[in-house]
C-alpha atoms as a PDB file:
ATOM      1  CA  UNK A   1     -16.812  26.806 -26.884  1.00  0.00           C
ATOM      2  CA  UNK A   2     -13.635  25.364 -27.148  1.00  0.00           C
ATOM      3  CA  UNK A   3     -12.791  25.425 -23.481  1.00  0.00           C
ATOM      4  CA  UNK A   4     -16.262  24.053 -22.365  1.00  0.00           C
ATOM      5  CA  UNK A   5     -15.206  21.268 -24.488  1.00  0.00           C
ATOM      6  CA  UNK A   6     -12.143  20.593 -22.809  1.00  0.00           C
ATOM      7  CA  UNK A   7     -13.355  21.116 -19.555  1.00  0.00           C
ATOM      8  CA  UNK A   8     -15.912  18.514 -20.598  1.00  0.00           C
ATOM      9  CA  UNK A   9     -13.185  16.097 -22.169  1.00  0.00           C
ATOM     10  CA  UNK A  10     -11.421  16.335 -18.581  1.00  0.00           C
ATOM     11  CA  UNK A  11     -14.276  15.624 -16.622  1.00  0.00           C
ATOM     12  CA  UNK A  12     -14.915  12.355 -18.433  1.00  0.00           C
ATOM     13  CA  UNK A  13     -11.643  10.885 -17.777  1.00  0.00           C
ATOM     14  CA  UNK A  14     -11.340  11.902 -14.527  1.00  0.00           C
ATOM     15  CA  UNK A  15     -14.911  10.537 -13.554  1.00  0.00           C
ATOM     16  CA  UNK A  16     -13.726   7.274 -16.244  1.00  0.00           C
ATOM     17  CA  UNK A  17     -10.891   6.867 -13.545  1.00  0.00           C
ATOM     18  CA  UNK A  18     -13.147   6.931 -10.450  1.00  0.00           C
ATOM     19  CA  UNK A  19     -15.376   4.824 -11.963  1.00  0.00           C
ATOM     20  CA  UNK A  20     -11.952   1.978 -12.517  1.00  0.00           C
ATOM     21  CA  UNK A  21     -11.045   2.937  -8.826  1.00  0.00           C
ATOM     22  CA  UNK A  22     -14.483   1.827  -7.272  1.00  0.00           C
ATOM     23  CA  UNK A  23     -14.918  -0.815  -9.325  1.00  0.00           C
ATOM     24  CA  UNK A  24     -11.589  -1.984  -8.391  1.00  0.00           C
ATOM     25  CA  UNK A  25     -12.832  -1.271  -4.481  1.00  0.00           C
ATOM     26  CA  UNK A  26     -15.848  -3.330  -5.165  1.00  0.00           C
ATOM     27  CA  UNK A  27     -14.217  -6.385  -6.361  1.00  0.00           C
ATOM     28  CA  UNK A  28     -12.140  -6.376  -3.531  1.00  0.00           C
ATOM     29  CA  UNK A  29     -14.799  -5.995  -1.327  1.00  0.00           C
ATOM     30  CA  UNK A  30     -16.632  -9.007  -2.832  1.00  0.00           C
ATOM     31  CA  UNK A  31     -13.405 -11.073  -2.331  1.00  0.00           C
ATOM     32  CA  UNK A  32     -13.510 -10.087   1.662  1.00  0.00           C
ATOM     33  CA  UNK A  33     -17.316 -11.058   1.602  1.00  0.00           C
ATOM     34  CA  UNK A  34     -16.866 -14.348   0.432  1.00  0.00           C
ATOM     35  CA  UNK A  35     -13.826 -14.991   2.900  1.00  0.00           C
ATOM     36  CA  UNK A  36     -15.835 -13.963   5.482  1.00  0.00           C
ATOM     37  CA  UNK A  37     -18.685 -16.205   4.534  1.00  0.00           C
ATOM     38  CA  UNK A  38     -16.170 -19.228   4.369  1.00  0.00           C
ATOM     39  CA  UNK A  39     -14.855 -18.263   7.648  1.00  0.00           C
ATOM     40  CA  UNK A  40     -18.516 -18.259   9.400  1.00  0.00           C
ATOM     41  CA  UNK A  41     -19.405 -21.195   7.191  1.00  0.00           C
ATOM     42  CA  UNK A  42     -16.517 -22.877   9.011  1.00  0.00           C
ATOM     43  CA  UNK A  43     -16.886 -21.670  12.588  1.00  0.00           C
ATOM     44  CA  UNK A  44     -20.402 -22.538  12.334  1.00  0.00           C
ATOM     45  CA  UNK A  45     -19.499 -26.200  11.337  1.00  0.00           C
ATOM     46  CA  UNK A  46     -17.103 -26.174  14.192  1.00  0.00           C
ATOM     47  CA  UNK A  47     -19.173 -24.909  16.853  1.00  0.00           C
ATOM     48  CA  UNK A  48     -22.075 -28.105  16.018  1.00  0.00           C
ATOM     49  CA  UNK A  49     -22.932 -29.184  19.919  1.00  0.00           C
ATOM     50  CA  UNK A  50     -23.391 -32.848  20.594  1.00  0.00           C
ATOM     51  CA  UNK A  51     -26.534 -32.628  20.819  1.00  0.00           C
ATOM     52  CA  UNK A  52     -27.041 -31.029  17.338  1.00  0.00           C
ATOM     53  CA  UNK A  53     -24.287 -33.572  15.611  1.00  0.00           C
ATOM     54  CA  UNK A  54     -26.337 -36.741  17.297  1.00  0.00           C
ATOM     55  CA  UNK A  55     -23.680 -37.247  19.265  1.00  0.00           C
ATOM     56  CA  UNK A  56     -24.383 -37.759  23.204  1.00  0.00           C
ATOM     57  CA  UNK A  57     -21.246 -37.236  26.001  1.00  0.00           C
ATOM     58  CA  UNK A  58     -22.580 -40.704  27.464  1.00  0.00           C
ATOM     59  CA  UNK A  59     -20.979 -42.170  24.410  1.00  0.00           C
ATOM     60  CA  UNK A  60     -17.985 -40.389  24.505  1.00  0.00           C
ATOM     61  CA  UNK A  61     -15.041 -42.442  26.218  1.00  0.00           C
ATOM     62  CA  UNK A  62     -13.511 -40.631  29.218  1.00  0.00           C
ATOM     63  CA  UNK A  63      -9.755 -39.545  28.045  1.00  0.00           C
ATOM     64  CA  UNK A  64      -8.275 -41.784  30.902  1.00  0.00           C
ATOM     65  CA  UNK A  65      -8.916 -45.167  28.895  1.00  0.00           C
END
């Protein structure tokens, strides 16, 4: 009885410790998520078109004046 115990007592750490581990895994993953939603957020900004920023090339002044 004694050993089932233990072997029990072992268990729960080691499944305590995987449980830190992913956590730890998940956080970080969360962290990557929202960088990669400020990076689209950004590039999606960026890539507005004239036509979508109300902006027409007709009013744009040619880079020679």
């Amino acid at each position: 009885m004694e050993a089932r115990i233990t072997e029990l007592e072992i268990r729960l750490v080691l499944q305590d410790e995987l449980l830190d581990d992913l956590n730890q895994i998940i956080a970080r993953q969360q962290q990557q998520i929202d960088h990669l939603q400020q990076q689209v957020s950004y590039l999606q900004e960026r890539s507005v078109g004239p036509e979508q920023s109300g902006r027409s090339l007709l009013d744009e002044i040619p880079p020679h004046y």
